[in-house]
Protein backbone atom coordinates (compact mmCIF):
# COMPACT_ATOMS: atom_id res chain seq x y z
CA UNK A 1 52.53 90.80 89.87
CA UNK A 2 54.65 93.35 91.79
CA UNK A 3 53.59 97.25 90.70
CA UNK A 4 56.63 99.18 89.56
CA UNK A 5 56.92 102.68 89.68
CA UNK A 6 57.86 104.57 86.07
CA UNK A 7 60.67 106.47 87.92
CA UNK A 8 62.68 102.69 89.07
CA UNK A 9 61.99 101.46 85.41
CA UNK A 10 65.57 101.34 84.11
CA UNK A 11 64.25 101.86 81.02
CA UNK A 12 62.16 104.68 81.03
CA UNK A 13 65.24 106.43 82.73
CA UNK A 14 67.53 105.32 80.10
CA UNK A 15 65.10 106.73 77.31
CA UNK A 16 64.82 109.77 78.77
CA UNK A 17 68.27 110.59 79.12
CA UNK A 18 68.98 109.43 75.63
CA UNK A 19 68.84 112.53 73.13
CA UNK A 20 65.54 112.09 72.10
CA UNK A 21 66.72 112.74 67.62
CA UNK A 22 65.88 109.33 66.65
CA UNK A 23 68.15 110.25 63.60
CA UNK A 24 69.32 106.49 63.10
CA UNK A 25 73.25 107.28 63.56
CA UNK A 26 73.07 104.38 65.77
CA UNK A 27 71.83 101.92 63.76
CA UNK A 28 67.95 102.30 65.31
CA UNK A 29 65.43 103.88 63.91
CA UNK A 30 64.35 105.28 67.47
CA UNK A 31 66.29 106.20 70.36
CA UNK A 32 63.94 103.98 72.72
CA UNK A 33 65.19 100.68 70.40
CA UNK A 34 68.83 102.36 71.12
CA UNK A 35 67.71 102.53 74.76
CA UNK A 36 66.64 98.71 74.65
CA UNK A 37 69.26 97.40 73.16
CA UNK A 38 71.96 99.48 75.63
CA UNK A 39 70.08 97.36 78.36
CA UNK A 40 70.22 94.02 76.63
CA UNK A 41 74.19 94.94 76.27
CA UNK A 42 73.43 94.44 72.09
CA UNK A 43 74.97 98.01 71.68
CA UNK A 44 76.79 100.75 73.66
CA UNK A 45 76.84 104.57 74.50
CA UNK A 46 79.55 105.10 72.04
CA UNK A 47 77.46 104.33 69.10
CA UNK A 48 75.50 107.65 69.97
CA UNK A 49 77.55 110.61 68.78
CA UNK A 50 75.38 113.07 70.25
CA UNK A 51 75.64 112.10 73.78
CA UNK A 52 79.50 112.92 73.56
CA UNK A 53 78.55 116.67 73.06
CA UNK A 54 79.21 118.47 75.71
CA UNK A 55 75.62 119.55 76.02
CA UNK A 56 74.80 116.00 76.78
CA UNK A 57 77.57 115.38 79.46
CA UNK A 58 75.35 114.91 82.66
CA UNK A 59 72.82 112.46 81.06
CA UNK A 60 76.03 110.24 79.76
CA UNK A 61 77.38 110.56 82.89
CA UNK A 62 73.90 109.49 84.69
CA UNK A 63 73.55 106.60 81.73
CA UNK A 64 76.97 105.04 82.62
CA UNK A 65 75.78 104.99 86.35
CA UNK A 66 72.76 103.32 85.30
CA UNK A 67 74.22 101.12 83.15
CA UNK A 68 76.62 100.03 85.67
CA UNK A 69 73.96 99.28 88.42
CA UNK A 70 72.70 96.93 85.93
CA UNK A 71 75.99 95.18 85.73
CA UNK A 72 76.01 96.25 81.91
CA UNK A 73 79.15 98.43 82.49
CA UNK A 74 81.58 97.25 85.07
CA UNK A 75 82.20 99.79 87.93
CA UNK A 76 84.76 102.48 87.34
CA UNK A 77 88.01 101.75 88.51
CA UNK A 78 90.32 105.14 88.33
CA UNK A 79 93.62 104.49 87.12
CA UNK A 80 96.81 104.95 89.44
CA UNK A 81 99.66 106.30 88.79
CA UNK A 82 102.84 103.44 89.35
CA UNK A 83 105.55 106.59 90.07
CA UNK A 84 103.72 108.28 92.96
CA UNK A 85 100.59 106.47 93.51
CA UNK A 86 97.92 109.19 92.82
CA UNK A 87 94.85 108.31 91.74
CA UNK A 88 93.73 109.82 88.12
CA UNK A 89 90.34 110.74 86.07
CA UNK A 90 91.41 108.84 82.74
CA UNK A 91 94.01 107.78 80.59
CA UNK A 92 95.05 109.81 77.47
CA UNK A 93 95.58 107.27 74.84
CA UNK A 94 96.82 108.48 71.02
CA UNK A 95 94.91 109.57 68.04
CA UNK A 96 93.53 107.29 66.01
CA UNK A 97 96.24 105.51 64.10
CA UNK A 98 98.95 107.46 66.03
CA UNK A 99 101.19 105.74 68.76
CA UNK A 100 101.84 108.59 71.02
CA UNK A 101 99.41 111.33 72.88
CA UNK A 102 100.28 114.86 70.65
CA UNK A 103 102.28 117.29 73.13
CA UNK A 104 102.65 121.01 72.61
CA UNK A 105 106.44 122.06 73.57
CA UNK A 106 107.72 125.37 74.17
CA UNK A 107 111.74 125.08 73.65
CA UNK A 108 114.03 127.05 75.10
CA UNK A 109 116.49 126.83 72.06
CA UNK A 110 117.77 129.07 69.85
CA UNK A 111 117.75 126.64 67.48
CA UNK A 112 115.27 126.63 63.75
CA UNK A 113 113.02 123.80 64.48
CA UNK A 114 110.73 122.77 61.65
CA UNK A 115 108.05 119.81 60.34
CA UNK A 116 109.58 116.55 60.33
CA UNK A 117 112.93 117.07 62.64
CA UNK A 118 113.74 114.43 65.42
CA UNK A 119 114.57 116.19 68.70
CA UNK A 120 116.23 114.90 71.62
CA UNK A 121 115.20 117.03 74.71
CA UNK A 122 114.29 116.74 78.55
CA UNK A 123 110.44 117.57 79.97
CA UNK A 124 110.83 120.16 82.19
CA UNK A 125 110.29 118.76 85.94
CA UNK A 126 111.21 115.19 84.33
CA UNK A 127 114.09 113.34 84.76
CA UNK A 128 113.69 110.97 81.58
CA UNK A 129 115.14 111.85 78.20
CA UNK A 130 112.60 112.37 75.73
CA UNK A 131 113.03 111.84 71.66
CA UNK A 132 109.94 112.87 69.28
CA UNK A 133 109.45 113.87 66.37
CA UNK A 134 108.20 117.15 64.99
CA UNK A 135 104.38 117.29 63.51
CA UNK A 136 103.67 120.82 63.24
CA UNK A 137 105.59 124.59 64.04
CA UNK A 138 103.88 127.76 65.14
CA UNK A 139 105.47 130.39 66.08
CA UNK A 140 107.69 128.89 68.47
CA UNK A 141 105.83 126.45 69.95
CA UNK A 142 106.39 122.58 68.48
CA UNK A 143 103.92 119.82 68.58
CA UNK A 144 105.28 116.47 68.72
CA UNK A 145 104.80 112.57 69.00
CA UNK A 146 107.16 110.26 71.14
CA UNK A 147 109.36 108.12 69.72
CA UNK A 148 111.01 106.80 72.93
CA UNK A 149 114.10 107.48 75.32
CA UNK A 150 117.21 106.33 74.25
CA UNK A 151 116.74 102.43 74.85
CA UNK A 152 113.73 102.47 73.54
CA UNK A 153 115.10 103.51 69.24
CA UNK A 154 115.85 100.97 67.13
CA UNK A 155 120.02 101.03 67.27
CA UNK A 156 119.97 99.14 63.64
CA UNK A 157 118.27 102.78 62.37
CA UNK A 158 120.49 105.75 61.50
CA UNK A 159 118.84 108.72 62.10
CA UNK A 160 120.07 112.42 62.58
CA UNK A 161 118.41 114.60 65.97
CA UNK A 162 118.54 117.69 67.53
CA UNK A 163 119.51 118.19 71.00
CA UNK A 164 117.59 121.08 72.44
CA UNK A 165 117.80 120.46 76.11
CA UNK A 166 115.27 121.72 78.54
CA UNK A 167 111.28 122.11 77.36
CA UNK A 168 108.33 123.26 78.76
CA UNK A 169 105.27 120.80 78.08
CA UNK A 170 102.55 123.40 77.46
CA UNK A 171 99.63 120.77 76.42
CA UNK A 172 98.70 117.13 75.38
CA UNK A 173 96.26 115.92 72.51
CA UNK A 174 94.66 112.51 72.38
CA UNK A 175 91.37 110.31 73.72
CA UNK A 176 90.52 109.88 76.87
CA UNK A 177 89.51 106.74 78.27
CA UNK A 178 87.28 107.11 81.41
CA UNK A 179 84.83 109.41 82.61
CA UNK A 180 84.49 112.67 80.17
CA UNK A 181 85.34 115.90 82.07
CA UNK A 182 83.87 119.19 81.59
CA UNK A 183 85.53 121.84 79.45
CA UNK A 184 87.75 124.60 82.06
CA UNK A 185 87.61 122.03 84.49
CA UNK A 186 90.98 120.79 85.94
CA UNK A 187 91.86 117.28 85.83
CA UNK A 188 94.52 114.46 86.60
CA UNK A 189 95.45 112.49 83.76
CA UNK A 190 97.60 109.48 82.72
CA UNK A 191 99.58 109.95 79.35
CA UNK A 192 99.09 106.16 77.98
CA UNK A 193 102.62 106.91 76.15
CA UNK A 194 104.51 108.13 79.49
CA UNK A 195 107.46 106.20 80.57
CA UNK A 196 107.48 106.51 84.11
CA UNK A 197 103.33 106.12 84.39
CA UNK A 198 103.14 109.53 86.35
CA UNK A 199 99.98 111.36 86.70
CA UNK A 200 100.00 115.05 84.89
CA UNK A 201 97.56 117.57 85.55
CA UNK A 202 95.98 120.27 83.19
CA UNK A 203 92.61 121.92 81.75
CA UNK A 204 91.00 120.95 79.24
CA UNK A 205 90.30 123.48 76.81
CA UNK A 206 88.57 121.44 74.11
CA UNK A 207 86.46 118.21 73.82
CA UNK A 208 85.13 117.20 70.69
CA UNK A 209 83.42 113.41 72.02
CA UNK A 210 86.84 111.79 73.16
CA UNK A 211 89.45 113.91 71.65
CA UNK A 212 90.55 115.95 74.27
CA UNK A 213 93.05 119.16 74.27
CA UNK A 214 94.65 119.62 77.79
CA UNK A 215 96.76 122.45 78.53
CA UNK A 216 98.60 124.30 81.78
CA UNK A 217 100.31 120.99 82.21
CA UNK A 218 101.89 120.25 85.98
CA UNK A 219 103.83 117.52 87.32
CA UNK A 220 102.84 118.53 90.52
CA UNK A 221 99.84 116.50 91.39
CA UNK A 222 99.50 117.48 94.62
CA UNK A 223 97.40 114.77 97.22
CA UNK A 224 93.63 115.45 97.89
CA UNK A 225 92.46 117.11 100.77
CA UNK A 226 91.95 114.53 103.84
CA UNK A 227 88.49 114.53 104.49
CA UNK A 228 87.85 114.42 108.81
């Protein structure tokens, strides 16, 4: 029988990262059954709520790496964007039950803007005509969901909108899908609604689990550093 040291035992690693609450959330009693059952791929990370804290960042991140060098996760694979080819941290996919990432605007227009309007305007640095409609209003700035460009309405529906012309995309809403980030750190990021599939970049200001706020939004994604 070949001796095993405690420290290459997958599963005294994954047990130790694990919270340690054993408050049954999961659907186990103990977090070492959670731990087990992560290993035997009869469960996954997402069924712990606490690891998604922000507290708990690291030891997710250092479970996913385990869990991937036992072939129970399969190895990260960063998306890319099709426009300009950079390479980003995650996808920002919708709300839950929404069909769109939420975007903050700031509009240049004179214009009263309230709840429930249907805007036609153009993303500042983008060359695609936007058309969303309004969520929410505070004091100036508009958040908003997509509902397309212009081929992508429904002719057959009669609708009235608001042209507003230029806006400044201040921030996005939604769940990220890939490798949490930290909170003030600066990341790349693919909106999962965006037309032309370009990477964004921003800082996230809030993460609560998945749902991430994003803010100081850029469409200059500039290259990384060549490393020589």
């Amino acid at each position: 029988m070949t001796n095993t040291s405690i420290n290459s035992d997958p599963r005294s690693k994954v047990i130790k990262l694990l919270p340690g609450f054993n408050c049954g959330i999961c659907g186990y009693a103990r977090c070492d059954e959670f731990g087990y059952s992560l290993l035997k791929k009869g469960t996954d990370l997402g069924k712990c709520r606490f690891l998604y804290q922000e507290v708990f960042n690291e030891n997710r991140n250092e479970l996913e790496e385990i869990l991937r060098e036992e072939n129970i996760l399969p190895p990260e694979k960063k998306p890319i964007g099709l426009l300009d080819g950079y390479e980003a941290d995650f996808v920002l996919n919708p709300l839950l039950e929404e069909h769109s990432c939420r975007e903050v605007l700031y509009p240049f227009t004179k214009k009263e803007l309230k709840k429930g309007d249907i805007i036609k305007y153009r993303p500042l640095g983008c060359p695609i005509i936007h058309f969303a409609k309004i969520l929410n209003e505070d004091n100036g700035l508009i958040t908003v969901h997509m509902i397309g460009p212009c081929h992508r309405i429904d002719e057959e529906v009669e609708f009235d909108y608001m042209d507003i012309g230029v806006c400044m995309v201040g921030g996005f809403e939604g769940i990220i899908d890939g490798k949490l980030p930290d909170v003030g750190e600066t990341v790349r990021f693919l909106p999962g609604h965006c037309m032309m599939q370009k990477v964004h970049s921003g800082v996230v200001v809030q993460l609560v689990g998945k749902r991430a706020i994003i803010e100081g939004i850029d469409l200059k994604v500039w290259a990384p550093p060549i490393k020589g």
